[in-house]
Structures are given as structure tokens and as C-alpha cells.
C-alpha atoms as a PDB file:
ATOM      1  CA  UNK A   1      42.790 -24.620  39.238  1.00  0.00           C
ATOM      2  CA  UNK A   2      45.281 -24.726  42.167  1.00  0.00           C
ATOM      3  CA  UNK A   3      44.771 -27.861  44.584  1.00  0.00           C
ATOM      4  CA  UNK A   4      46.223 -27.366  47.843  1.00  0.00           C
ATOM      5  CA  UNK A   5      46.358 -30.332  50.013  1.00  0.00           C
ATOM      6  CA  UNK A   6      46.916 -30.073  54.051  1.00  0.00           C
ATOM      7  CA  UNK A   7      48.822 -32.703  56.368  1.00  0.00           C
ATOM      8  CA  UNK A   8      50.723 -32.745  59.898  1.00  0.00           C
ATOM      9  CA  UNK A   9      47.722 -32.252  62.147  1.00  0.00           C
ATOM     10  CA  UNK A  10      47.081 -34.929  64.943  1.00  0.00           C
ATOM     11  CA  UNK A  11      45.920 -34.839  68.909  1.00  0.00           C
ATOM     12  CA  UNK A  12      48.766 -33.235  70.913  1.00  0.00           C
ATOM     13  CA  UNK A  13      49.247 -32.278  74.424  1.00  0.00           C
ATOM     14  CA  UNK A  14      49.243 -28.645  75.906  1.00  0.00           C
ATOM     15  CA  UNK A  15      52.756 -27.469  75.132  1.00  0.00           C
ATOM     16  CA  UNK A  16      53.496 -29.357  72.519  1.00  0.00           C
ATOM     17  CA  UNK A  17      54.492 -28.018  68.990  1.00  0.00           C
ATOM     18  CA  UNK A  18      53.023 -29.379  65.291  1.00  0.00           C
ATOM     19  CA  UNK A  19      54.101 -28.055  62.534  1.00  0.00           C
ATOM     20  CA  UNK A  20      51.493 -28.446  59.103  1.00  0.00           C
ATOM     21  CA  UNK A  21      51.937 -28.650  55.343  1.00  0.00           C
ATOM     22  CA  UNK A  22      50.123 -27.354  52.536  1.00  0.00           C
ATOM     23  CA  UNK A  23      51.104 -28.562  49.445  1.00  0.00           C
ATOM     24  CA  UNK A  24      50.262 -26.816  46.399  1.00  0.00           C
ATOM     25  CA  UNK A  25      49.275 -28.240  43.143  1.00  0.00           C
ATOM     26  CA  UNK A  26      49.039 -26.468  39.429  1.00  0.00           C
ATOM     27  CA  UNK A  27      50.386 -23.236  40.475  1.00  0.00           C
ATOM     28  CA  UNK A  28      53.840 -21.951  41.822  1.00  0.00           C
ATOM     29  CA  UNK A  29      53.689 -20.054  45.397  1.00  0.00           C
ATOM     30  CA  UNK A  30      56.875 -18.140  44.516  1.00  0.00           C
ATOM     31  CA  UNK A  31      54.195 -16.160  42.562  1.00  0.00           C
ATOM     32  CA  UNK A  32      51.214 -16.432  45.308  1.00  0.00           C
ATOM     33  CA  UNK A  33      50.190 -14.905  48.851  1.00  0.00           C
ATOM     34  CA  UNK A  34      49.786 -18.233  50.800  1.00  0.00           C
ATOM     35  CA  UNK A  35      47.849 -18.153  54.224  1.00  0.00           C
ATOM     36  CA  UNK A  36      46.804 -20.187  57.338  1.00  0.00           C
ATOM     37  CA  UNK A  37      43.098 -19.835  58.452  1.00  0.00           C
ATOM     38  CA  UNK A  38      41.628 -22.136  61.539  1.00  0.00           C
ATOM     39  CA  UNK A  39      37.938 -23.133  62.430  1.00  0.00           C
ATOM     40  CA  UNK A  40      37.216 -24.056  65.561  1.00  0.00           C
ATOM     41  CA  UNK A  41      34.128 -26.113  66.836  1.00  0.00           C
ATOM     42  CA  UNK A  42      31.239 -23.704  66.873  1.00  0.00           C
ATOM     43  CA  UNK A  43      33.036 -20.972  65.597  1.00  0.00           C
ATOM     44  CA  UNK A  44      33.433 -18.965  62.463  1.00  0.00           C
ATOM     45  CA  UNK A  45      36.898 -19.871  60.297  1.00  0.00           C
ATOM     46  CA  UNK A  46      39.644 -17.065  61.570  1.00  0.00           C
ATOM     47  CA  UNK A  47      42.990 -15.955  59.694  1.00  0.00           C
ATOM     48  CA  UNK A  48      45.962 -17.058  61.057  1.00  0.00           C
ATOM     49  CA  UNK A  49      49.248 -16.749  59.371  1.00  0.00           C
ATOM     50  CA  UNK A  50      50.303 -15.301  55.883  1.00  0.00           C
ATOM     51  CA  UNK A  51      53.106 -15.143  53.876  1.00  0.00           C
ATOM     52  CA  UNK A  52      53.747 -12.645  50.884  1.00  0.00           C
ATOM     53  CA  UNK A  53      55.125 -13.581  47.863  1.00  0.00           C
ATOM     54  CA  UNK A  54      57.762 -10.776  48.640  1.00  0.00           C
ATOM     55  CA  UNK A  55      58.580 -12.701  51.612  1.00  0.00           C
ATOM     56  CA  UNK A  56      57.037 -10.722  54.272  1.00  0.00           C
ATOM     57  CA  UNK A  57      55.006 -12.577  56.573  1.00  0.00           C
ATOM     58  CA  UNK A  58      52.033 -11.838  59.221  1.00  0.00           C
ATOM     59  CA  UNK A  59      49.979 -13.639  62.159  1.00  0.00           C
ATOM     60  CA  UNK A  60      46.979 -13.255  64.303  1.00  0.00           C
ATOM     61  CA  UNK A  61      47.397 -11.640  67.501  1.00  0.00           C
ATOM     62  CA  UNK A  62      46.317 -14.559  69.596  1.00  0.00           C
ATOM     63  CA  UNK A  63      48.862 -16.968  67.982  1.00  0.00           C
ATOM     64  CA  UNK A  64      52.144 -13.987  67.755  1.00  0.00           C
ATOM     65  CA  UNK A  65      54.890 -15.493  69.026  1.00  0.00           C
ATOM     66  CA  UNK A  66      53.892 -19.048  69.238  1.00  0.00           C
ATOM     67  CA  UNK A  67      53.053 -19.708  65.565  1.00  0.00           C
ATOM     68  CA  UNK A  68      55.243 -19.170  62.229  1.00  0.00           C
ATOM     69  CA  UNK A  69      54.658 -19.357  58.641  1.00  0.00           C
ATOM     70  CA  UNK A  70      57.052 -20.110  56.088  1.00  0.00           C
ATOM     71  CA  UNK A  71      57.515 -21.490  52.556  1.00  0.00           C
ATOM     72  CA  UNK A  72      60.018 -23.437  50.956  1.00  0.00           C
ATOM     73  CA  UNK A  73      59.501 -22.009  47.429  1.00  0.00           C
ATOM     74  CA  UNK A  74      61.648 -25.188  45.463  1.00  0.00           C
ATOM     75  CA  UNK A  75      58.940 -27.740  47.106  1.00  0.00           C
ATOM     76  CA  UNK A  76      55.794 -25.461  46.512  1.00  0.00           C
ATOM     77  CA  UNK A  77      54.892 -25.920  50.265  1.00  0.00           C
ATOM     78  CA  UNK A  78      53.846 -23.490  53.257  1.00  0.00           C
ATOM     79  CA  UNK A  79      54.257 -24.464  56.684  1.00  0.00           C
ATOM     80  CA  UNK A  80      52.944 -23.594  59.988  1.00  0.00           C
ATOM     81  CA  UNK A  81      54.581 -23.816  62.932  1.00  0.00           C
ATOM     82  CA  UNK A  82      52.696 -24.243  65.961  1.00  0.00           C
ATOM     83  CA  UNK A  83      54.690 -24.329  69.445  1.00  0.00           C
ATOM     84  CA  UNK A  84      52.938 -23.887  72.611  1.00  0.00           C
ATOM     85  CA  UNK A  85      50.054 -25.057  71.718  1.00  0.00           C
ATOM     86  CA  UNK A  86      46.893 -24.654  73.979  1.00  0.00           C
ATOM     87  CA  UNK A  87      43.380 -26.094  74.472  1.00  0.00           C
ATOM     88  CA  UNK A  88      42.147 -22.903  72.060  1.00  0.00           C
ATOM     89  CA  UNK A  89      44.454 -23.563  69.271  1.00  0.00           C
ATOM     90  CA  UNK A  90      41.826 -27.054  68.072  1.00  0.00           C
ATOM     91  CA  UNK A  91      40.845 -26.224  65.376  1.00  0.00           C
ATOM     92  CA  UNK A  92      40.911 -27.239  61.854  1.00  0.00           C
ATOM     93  CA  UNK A  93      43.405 -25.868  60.001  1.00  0.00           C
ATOM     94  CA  UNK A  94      43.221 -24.642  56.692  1.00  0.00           C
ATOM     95  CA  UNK A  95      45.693 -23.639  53.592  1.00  0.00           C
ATOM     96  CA  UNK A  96      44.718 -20.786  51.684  1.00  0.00           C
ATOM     97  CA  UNK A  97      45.618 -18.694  48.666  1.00  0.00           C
ATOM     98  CA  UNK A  98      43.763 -16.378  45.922  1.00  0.00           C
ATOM     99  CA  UNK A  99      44.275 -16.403  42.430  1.00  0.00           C
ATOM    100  CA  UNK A 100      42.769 -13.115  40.497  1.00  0.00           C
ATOM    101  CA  UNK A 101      39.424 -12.988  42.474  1.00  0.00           C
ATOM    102  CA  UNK A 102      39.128 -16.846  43.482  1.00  0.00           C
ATOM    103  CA  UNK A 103      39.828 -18.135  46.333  1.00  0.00           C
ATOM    104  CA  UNK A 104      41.053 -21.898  46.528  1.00  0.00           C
ATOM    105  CA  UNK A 105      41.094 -23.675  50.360  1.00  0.00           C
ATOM    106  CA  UNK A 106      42.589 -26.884  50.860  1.00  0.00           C
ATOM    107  CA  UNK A 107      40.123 -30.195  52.916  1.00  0.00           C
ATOM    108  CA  UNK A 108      41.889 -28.919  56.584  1.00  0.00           C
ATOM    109  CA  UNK A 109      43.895 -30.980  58.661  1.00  0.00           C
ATOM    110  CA  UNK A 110      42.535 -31.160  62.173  1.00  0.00           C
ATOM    111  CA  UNK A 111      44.542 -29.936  65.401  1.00  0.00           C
ATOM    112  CA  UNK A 112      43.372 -31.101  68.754  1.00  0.00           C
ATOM    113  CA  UNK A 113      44.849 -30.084  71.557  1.00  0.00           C
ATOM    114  CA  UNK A 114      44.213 -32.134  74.622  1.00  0.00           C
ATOM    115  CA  UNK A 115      45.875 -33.217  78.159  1.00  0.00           C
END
């Protein structure tokens, strides 16, 4: 079982950068895919960010640019960076991995983007 457990999220102003954790339990990511997925009110739950275990790494078109995924492999922990953010990046934001066939998510950390 691999736990995966979310923090950094908060209410931010357009603009602004946030940059969120996933910690990951029972499993090291030097051997796992790790990704960012997002779910915003009323909306289904959309991919975001990923990073390979070879190291390559790739986002969503609407967040290119603003948003970056990394890992710091000696910690077990992925990061998102968010800069830029806008109204349509609240959301709540979700750590992600597979192992085999099964997925594991982490609770979410909520994003809220607001003047």
C-alpha cells in the first residue's frame, strides 16, 4: 500500500505562486511515475503534471509554462509548482501514482484562487 499525503494549498491571489507536496509513504518514487491531477468545482478531475521515473516530465496544456513538477528523490516527495495562478487554476489538487494496475490518490489539498 503506498500512502501519499498532499500539503501547501491555501487561498491565494491572482498572480500569485504555491507550490504543493506530496509525500509518499511505503514505496520509493525513484522507482514510480508520480503525477498531479486537479478537480475543480463541478467538474470532472483533469491531469496536470507528471514526472517519469526516468526523469522526464510532462504538463497539461492549459497550465505549460506556469506550472512545474519535480521530485526530490532522497525525501520521497513531488512538488508542484504553481506561478501565475488564475481564477481557473481552484481546484483541488491531487497526488497520484500507479503501482502494477492500482492506482493510489492522496485526500487533495485545496487551491483557491481569489482577488
Amino acid at each position: 500500500q503506498v500512502s501519499l499525503v498532499e500539503s501547501g494549498g491555501g487561498l491565494v491571489q491572482p498572480g500569485e505562486s504555491v507550490r504543493l507536496s506530496c509525500v509518499v509513504g511505503n514505496k520509493k518514487i525513484n522507482n514510480l511515475s508520480m503525477a498531479w491531477y486537479r478537480q475543480a468545482p463541478g467538474k470532472e478531475r483533469e491531469f496536470v503534471a507528471r514526472s517519469q521515473r526516468s526523469g522526464t516530465t510532462n504538463t497539461a496544456d492549459a497550465v505549460k509554462g506556469r506550472f512545474t513538477i519535480s521530485r526530490d528523490n532522497a525525501k520521497n516527495t513531488v512538488y508542484l509548482q504553481m506561478n501565475s495562478l488564475q481564477s481557473d487554476d481552484t481546484a483541488v489538487y491531487y497526488c497520484n501514482t500507479a503501482v502494477g494496475p492500482q492506482n493510489f490518490w492522496g485526500q487533495g489539498t485545496q487551491v483557491t484562487v481569489s482577488p
